[in-house]
C-alpha atoms as a PDB file:
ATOM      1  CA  UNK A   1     104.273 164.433  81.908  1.00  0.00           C
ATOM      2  CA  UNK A   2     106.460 165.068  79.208  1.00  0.00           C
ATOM      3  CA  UNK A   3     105.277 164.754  75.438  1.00  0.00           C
ATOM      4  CA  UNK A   4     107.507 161.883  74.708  1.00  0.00           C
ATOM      5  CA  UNK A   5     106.458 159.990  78.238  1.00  0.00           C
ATOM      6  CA  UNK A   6     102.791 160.866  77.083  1.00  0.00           C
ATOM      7  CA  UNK A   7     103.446 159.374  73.168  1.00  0.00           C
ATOM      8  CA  UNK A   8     105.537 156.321  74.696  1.00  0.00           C
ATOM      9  CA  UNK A   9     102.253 155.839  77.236  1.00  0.00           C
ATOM     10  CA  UNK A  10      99.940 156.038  74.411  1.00  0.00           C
ATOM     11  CA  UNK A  11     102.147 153.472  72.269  1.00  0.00           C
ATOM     12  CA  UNK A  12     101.921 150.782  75.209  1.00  0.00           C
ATOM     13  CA  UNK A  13      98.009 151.206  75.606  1.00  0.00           C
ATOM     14  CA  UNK A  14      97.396 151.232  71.906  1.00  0.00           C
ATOM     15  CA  UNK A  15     100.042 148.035  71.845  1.00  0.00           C
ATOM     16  CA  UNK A  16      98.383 146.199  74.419  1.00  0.00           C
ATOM     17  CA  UNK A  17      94.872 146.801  73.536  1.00  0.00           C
ATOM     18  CA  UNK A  18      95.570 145.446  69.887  1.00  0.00           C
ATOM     19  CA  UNK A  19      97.848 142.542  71.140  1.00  0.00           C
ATOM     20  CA  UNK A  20      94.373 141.562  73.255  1.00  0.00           C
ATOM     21  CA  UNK A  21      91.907 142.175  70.924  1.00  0.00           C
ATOM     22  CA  UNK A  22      91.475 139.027  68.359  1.00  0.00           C
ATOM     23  CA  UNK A  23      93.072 136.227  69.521  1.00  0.00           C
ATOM     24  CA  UNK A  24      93.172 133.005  67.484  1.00  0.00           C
ATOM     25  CA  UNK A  25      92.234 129.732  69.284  1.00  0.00           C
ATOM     26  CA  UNK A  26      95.019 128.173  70.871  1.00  0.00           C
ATOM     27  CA  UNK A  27      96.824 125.151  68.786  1.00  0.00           C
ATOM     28  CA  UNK A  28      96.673 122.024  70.447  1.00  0.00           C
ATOM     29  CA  UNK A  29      99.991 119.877  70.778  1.00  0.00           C
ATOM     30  CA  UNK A  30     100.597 116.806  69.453  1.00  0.00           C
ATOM     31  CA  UNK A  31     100.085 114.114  71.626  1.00  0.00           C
ATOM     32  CA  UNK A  32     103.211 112.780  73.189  1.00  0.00           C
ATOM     33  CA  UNK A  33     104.179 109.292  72.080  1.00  0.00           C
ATOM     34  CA  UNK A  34     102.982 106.496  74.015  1.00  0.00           C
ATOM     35  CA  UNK A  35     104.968 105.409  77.325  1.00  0.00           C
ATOM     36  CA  UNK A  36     104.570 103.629  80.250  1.00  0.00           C
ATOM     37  CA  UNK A  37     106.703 106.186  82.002  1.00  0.00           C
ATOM     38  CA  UNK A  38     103.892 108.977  82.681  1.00  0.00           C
ATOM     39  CA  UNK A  39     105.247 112.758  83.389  1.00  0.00           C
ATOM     40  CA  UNK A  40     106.008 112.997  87.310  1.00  0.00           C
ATOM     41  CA  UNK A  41     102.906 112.930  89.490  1.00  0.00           C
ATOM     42  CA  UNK A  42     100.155 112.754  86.066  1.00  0.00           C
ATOM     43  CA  UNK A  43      98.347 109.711  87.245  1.00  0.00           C
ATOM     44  CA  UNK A  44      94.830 110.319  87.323  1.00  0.00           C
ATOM     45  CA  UNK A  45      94.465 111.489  91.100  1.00  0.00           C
ATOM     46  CA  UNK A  46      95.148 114.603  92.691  1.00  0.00           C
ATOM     47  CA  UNK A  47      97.966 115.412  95.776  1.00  0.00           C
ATOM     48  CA  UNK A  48     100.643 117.251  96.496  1.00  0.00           C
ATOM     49  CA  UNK A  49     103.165 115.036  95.582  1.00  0.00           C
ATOM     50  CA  UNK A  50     103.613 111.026  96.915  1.00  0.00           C
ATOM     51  CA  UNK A  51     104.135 111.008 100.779  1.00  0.00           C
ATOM     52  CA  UNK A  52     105.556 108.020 102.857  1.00  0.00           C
ATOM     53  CA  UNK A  53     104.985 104.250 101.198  1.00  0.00           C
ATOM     54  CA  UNK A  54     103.521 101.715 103.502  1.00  0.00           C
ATOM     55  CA  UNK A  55     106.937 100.596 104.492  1.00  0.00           C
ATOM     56  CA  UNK A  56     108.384 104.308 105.097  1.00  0.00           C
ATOM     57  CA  UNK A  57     110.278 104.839 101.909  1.00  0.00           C
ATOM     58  CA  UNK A  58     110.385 106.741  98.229  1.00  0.00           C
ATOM     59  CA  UNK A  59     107.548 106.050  96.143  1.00  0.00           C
ATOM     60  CA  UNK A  60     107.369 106.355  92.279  1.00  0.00           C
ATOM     61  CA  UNK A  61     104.693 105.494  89.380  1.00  0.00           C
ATOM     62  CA  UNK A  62     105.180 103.032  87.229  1.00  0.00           C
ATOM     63  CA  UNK A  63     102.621 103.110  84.043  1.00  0.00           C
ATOM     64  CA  UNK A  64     101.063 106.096  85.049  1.00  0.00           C
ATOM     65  CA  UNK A  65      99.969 104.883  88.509  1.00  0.00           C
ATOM     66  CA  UNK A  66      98.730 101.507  88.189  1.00  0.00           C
ATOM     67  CA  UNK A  67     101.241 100.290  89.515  1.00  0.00           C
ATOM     68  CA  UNK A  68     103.693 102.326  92.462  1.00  0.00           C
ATOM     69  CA  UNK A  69     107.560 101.231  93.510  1.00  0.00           C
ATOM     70  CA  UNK A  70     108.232 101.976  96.592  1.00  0.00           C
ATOM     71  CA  UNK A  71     112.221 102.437  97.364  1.00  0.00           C
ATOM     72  CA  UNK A  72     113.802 101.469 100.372  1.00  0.00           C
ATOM     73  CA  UNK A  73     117.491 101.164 101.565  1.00  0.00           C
ATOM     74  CA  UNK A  74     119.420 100.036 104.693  1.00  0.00           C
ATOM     75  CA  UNK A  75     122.441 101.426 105.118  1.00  0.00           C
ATOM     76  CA  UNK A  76     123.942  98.864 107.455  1.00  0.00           C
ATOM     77  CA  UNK A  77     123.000  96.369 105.486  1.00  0.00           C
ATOM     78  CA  UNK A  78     124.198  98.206 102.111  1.00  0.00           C
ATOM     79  CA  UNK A  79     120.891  96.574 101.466  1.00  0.00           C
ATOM     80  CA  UNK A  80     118.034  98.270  99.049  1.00  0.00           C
ATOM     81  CA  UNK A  81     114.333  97.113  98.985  1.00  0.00           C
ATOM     82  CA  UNK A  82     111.597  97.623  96.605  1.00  0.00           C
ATOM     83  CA  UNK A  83     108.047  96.913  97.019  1.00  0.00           C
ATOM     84  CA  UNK A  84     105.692  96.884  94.294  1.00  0.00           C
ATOM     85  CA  UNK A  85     102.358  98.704  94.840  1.00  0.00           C
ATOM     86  CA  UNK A  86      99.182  98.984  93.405  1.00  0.00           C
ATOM     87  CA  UNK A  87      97.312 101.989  92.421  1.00  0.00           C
ATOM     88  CA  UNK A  88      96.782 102.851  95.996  1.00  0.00           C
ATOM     89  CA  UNK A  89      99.617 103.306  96.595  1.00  0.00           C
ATOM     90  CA  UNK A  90      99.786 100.268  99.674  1.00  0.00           C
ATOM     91  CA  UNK A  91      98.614  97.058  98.250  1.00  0.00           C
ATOM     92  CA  UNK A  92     101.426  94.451  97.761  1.00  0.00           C
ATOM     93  CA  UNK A  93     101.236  93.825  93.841  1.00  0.00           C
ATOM     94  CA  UNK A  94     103.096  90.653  93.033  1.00  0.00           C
ATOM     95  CA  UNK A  95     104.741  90.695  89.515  1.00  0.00           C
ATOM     96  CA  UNK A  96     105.822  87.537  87.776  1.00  0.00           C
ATOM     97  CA  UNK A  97     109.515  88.783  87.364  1.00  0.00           C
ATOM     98  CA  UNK A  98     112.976  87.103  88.961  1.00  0.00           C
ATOM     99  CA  UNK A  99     114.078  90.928  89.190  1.00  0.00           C
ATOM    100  CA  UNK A 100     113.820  94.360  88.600  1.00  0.00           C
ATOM    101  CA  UNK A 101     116.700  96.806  87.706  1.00  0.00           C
ATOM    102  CA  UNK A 102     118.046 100.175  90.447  1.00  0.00           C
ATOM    103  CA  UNK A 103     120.351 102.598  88.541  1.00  0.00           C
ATOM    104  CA  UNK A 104     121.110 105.426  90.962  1.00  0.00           C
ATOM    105  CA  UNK A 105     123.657 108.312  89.746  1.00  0.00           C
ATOM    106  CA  UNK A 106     125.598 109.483  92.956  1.00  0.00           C
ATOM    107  CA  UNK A 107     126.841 107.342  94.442  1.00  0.00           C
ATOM    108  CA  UNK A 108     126.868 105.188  91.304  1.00  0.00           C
ATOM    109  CA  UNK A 109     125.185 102.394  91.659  1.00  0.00           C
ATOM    110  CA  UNK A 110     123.773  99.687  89.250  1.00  0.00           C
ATOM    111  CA  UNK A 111     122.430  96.908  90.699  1.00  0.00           C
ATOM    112  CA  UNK A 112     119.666  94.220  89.993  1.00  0.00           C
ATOM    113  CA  UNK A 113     117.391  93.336  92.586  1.00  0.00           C
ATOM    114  CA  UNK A 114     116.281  89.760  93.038  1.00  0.00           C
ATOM    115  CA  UNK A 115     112.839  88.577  93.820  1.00  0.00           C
ATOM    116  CA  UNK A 116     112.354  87.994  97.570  1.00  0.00           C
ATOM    117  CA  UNK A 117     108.706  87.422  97.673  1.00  0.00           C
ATOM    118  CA  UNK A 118     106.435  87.819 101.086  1.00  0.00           C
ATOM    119  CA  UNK A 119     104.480  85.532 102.897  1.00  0.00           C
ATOM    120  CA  UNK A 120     101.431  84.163 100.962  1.00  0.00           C
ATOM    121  CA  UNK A 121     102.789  85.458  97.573  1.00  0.00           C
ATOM    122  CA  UNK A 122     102.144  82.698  94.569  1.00  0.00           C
ATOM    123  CA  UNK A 123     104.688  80.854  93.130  1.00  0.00           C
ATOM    124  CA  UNK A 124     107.150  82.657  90.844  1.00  0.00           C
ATOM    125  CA  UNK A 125     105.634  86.011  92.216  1.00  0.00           C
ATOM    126  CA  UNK A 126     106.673  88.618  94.142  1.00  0.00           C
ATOM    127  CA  UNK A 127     106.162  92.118  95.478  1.00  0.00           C
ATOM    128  CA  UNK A 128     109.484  92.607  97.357  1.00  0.00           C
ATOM    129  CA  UNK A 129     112.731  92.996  95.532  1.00  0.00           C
ATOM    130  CA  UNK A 130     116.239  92.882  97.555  1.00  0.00           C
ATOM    131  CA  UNK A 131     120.277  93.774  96.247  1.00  0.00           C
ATOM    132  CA  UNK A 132     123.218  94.955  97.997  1.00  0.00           C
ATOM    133  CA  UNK A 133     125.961  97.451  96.780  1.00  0.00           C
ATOM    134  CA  UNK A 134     128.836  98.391  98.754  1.00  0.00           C
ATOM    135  CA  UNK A 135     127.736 102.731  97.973  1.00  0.00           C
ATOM    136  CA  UNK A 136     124.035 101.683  99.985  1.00  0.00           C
ATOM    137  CA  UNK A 137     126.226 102.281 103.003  1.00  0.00           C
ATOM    138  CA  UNK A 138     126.499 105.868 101.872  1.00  0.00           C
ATOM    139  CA  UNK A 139     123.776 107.729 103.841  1.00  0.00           C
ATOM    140  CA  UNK A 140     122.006 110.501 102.107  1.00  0.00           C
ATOM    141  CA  UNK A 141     118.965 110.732 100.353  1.00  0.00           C
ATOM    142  CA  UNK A 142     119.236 109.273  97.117  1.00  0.00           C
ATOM    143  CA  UNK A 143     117.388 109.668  93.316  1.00  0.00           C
ATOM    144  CA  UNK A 144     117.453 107.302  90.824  1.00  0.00           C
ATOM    145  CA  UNK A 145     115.237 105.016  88.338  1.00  0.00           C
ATOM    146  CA  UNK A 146     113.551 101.545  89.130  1.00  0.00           C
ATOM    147  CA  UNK A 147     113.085  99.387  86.328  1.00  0.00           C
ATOM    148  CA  UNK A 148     111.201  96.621  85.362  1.00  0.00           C
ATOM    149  CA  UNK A 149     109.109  94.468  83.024  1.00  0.00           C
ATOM    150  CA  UNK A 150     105.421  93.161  83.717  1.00  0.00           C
ATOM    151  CA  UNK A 151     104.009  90.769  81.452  1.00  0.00           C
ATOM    152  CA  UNK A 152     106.065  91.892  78.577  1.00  0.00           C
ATOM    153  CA  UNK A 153     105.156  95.804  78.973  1.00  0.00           C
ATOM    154  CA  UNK A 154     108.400  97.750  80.757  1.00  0.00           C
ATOM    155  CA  UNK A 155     108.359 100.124  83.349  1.00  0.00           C
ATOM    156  CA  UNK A 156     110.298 102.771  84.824  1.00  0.00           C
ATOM    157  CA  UNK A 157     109.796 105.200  87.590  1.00  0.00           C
ATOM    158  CA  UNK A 158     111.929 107.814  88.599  1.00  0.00           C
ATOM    159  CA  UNK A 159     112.376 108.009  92.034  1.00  0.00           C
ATOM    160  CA  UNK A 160     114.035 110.747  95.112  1.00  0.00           C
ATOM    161  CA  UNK A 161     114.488 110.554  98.400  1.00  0.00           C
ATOM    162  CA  UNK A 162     113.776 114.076 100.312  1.00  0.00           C
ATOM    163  CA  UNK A 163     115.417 114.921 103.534  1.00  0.00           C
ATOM    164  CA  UNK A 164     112.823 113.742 106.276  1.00  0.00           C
ATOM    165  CA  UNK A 165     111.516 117.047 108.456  1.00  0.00           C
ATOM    166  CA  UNK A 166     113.060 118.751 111.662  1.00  0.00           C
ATOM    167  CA  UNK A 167     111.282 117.739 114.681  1.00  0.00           C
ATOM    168  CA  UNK A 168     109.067 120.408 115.617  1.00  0.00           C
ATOM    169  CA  UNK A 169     109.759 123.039 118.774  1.00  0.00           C
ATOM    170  CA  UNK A 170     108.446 121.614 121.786  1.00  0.00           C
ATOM    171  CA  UNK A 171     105.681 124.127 122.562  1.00  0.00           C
END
């Protein structure tokens, strides 16, 4: 080893053993300001990542995970669907709300979706909300936002659509 690879050498040990040495507690951050739009996935319970909603579509939180959307879209129809969720994730939640806003970037589409509740859902409630736009008929997987109000607090979710699996090799 050279003299200068042997200095250099002795440089990095000396440099890392002094850079680990005394280190200073780390410095919290602030807390974030208070939202009802929680970072993706930060809602109290562990997984991978939402799977399939009850009715086979795109789920999202909404206030952290007390409450889940669920989009849904057919293409046909030009037709999208939301279901509101509890925290598990399947429960039908009915919301006192006449609708709830879809803002999706490609294809562009801003639509409202009107209150169409289910079957045994009180009056002026509802857990299903329904709206057409002509760029539904586009098929792809889409991303987007679902927003809404309950009681007076908003919500937003944030929302995509992945690309469902191949079917596997037939063994």
């Amino acid at each position: 080893m050279t003299r200068f690879a042997l200095h250099a050498s002795l440089l990095f040990t000396l440099t890392l053993a002094i850079g680990c040495g005394e280190q200073s507690a780390p410095v919290p951050s602030p807390a974030p300001a208070a939202t009802n739009t929680p970072a993706k996935d930060d809602h109290g319970h562990k997984h991978a990542g939402h799977g399939e909603g009850p009715h086979e579509g795109t789920l999202a939180d909404w206030g952290g995970g007390k409450y889940h959307v669920e989009f849904t879209v057919d293409h046909d129809k030009q037709q999208a669907t939301v279901f509101i969720l509890g925290d598990d994730e399947k429960t039908a939640t009915p919301i006192k709300a006449a609708t709830i806003h879809l803002s999706i970037k490609d294809p562009e589409i801003e639509v409202d979706l009107a209150a169409a509740p289910l079957e045994g859902e009180a009056e002026g409630t509802a857990s299903r909300f329904v709206g057409k736009h002509e760029n539904l008929g586009k098929v792809q997987e889409y991303a987007g936002t679902i927003s809404g109000e309950i009681e007076g607090t908003p919500y937003t979710g944030d929302f995509k659509e992945e690309p469902h699996g191949e079917p596997e090799a037939k063994k």
